[in-house]
N, C-alpha and C. Protein backbone atom coordinates (compact mmCIF):
# COMPACT_ATOMS: atom_id res chain seq x y z
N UNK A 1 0.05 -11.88 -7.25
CA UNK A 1 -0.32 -10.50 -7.45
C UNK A 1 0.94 -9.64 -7.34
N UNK A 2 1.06 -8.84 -8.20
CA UNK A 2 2.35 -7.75 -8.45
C UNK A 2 2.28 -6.72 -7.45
N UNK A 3 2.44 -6.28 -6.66
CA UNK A 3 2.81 -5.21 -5.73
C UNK A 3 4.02 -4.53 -6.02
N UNK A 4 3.72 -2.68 -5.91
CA UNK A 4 5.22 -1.92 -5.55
C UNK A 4 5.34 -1.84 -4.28
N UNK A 5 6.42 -1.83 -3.74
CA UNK A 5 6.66 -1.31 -2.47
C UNK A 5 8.16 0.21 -3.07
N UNK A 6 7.07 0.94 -2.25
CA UNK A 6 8.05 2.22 -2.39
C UNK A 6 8.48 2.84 -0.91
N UNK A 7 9.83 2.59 -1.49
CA UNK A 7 10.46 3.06 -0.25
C UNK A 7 11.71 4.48 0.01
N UNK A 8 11.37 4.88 0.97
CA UNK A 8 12.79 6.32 0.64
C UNK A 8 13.68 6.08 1.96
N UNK A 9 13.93 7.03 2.37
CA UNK A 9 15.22 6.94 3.56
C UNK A 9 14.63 7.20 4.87
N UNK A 10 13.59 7.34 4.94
CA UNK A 10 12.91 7.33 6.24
C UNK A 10 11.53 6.32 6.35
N UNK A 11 11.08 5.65 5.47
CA UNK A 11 9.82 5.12 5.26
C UNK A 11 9.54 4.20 4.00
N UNK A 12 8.36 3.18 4.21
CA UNK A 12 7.79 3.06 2.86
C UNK A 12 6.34 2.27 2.77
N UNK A 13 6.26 2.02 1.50
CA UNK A 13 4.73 2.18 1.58
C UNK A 13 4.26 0.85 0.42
N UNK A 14 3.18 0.11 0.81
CA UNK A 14 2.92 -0.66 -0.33
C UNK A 14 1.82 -0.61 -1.08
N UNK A 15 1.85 -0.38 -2.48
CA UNK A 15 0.86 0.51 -3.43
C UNK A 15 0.08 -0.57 -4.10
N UNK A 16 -1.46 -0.48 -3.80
CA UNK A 16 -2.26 -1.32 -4.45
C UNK A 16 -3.37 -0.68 -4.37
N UNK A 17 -3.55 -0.77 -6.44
CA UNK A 17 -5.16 -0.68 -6.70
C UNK A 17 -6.10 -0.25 -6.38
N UNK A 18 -7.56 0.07 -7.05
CA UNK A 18 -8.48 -0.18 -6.80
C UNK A 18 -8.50 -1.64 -6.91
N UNK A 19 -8.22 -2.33 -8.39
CA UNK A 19 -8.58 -3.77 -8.70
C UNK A 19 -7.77 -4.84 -8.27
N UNK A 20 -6.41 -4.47 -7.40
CA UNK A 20 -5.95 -5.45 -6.40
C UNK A 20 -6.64 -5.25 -4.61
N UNK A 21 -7.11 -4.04 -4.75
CA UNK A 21 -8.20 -3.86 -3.50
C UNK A 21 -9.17 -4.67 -3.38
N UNK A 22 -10.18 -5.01 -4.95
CA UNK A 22 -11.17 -5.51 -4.81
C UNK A 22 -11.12 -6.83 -4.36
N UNK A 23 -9.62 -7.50 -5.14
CA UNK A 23 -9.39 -8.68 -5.34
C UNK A 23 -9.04 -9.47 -4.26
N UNK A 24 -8.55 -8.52 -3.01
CA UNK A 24 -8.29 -8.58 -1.32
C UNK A 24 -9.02 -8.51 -0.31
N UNK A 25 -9.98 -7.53 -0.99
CA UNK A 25 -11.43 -7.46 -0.07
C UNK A 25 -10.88 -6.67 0.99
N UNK A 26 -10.13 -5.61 0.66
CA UNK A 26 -9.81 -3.98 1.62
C UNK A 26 -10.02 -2.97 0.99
N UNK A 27 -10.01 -1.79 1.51
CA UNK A 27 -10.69 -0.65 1.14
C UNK A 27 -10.01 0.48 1.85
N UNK A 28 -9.90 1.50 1.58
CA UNK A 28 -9.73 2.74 2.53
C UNK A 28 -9.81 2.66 3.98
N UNK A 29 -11.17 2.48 4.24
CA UNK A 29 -11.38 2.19 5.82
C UNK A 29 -10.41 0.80 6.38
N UNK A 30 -9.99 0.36 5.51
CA UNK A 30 -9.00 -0.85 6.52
C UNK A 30 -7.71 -0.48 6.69
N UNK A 31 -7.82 0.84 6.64
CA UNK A 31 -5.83 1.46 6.86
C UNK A 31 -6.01 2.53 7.43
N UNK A 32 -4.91 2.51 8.61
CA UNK A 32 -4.58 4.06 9.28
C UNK A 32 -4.45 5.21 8.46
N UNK A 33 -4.76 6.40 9.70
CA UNK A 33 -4.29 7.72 8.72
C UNK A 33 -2.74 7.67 8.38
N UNK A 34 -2.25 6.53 8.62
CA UNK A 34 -0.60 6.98 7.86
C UNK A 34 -0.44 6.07 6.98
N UNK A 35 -1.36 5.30 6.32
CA UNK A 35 -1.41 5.43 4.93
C UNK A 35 -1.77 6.20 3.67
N UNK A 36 -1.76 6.32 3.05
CA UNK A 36 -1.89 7.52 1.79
C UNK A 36 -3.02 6.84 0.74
N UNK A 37 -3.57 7.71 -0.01
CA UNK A 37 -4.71 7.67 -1.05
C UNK A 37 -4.53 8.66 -2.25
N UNK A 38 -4.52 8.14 -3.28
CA UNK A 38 -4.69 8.98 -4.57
C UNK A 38 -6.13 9.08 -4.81
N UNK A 39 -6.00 10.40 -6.19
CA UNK A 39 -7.62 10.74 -6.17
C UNK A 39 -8.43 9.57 -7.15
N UNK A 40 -7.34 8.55 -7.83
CA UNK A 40 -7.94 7.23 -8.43
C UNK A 40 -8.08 6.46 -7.40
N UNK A 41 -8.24 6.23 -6.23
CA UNK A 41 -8.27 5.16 -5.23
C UNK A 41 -7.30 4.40 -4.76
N UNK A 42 -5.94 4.10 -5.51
CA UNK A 42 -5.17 3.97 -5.34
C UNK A 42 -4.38 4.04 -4.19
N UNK A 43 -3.85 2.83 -2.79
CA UNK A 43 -3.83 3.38 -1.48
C UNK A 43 -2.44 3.32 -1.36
N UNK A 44 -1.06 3.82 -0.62
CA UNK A 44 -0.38 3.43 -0.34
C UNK A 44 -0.23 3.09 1.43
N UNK A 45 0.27 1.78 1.72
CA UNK A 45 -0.07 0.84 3.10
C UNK A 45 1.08 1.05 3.57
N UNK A 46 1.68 2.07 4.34
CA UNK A 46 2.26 2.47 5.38
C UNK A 46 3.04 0.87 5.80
N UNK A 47 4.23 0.77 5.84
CA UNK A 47 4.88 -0.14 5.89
C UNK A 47 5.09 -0.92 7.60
N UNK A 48 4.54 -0.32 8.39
CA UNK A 48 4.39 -1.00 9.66
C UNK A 48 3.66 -1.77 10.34
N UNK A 49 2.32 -1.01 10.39
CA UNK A 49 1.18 -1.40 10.60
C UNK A 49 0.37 -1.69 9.71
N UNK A 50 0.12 -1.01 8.46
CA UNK A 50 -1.08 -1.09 7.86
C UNK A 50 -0.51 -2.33 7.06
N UNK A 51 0.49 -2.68 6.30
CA UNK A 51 0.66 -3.56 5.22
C UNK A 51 0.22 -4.87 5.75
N UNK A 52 0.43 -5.54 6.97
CA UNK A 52 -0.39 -6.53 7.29
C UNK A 52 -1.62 -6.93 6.91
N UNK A 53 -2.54 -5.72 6.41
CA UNK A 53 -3.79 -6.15 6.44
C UNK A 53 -3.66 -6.37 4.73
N UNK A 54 -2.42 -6.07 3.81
CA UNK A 54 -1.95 -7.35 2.72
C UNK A 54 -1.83 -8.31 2.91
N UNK A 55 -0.74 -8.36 3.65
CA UNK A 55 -0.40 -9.97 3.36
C UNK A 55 -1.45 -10.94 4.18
N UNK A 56 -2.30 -10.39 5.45
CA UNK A 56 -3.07 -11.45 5.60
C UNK A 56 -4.22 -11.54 5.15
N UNK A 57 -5.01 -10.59 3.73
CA UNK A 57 -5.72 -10.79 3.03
C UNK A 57 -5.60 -11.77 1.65
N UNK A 58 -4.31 -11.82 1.62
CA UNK A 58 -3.84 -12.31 0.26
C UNK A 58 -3.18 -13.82 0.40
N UNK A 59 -3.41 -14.02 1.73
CA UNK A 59 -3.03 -15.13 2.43
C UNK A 59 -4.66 -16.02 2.38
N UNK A 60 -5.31 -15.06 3.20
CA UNK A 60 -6.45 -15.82 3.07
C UNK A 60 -6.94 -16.49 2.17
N UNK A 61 -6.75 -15.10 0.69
CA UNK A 61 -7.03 -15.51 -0.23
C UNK A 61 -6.52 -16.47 -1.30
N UNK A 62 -5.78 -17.17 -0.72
CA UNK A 62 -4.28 -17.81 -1.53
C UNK A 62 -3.70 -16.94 -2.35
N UNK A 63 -3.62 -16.02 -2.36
CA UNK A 63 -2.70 -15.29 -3.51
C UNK A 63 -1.18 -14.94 -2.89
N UNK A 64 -0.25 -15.50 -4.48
CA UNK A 64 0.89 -15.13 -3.75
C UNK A 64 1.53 -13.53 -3.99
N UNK A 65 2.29 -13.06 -3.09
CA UNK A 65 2.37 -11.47 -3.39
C UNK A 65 3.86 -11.35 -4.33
N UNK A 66 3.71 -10.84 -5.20
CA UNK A 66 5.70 -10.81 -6.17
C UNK A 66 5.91 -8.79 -5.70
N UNK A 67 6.62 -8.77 -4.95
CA UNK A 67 6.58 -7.29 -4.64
C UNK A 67 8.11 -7.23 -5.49
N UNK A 68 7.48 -5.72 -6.26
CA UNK A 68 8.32 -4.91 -6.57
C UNK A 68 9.21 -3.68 -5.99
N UNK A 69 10.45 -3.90 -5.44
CA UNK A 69 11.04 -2.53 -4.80
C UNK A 69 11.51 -1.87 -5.55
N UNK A 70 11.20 -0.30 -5.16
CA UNK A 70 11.32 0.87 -5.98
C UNK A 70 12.26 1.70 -4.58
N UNK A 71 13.29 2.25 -4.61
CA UNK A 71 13.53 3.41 -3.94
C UNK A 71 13.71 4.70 -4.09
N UNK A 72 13.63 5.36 -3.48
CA UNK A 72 13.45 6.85 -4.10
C UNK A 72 14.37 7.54 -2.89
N UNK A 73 15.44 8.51 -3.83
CA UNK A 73 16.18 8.84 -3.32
C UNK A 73 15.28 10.41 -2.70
N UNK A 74 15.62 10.81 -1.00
CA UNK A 74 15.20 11.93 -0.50
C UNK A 74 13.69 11.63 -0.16
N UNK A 75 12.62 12.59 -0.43
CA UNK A 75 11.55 12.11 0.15
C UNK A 75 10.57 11.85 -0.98
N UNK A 76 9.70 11.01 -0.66
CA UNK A 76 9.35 10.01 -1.66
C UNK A 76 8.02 10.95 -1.76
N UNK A 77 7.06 11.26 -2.85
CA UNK A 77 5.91 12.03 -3.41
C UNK A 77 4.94 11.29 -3.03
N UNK A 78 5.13 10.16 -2.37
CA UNK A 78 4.14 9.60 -1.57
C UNK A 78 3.44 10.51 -0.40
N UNK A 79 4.41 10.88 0.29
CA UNK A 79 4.50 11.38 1.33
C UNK A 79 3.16 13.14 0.92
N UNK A 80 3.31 13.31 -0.45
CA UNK A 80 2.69 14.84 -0.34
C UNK A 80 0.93 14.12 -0.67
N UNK A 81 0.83 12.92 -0.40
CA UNK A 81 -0.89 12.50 -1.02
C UNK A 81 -1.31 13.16 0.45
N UNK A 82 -2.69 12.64 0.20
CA UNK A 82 -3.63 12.70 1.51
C UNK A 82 -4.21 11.24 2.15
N UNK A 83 -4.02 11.68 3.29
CA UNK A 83 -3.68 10.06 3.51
C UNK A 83 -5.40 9.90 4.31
N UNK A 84 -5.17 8.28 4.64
CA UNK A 84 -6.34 7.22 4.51
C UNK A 84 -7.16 7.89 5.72
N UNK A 85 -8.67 7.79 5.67
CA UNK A 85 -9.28 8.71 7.07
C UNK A 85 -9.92 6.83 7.66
C-alpha cells in the first residue's frame, strides 16, 4: 500500500484514504485530536502516536507499506485542517 508521509520542520503526518482506511480497518475514531481530517475523509496520522495504529493494522493485515516522503518547506497546510475528535 502507497502511503505519503508529509513532513515540515517541526512535525509530520501520514496521509491515508478513505479506501486505504477501509482496507486497514481504521477510521477517525482510531486517532488522537492531533491528527488531522479533510472534508473527503481523508486523515492525516500525526507521526508519534497515532501512525502506529498503521503500521500495526497493515501488519495484521499483511500489507506491505511503500511510504512516500514529501517535505514541505515552513509550515505544512496540514497543520490548518481540523483535526481527528
Amino acid at each position: 500500500m502507497n502511503i505519503d508521509y508529509i513532513q515540515d520542520a517541526g512535525h509530520g503526518w501520514f496521509k491515508i484514504s478513505p479506501d486505504q482506511q477501509r482496507s486497514l480497518g481504521v477510521s477517525e475514531g482510531t486517532f488522537s485530536p492531533y491528527s488531522y481530517i479533510e472534508s473527503d475523509g481523508t486523515i492525516y496520522a500525526e507521526e508519534d502516536c497515532d501512525c502506529g495504529h498503521i503500521f500495526r493494522a497493515a501488519e495484521s493485515k499483511g500489507l506491505e507499506l511503500d511510504i512516500n516522503h514529501i517535505n514541505v518547506n515552513g509550515d505544512s497546510w496540514v497543520r490548518t485542517l481540523p483535526r481527528c475528535s
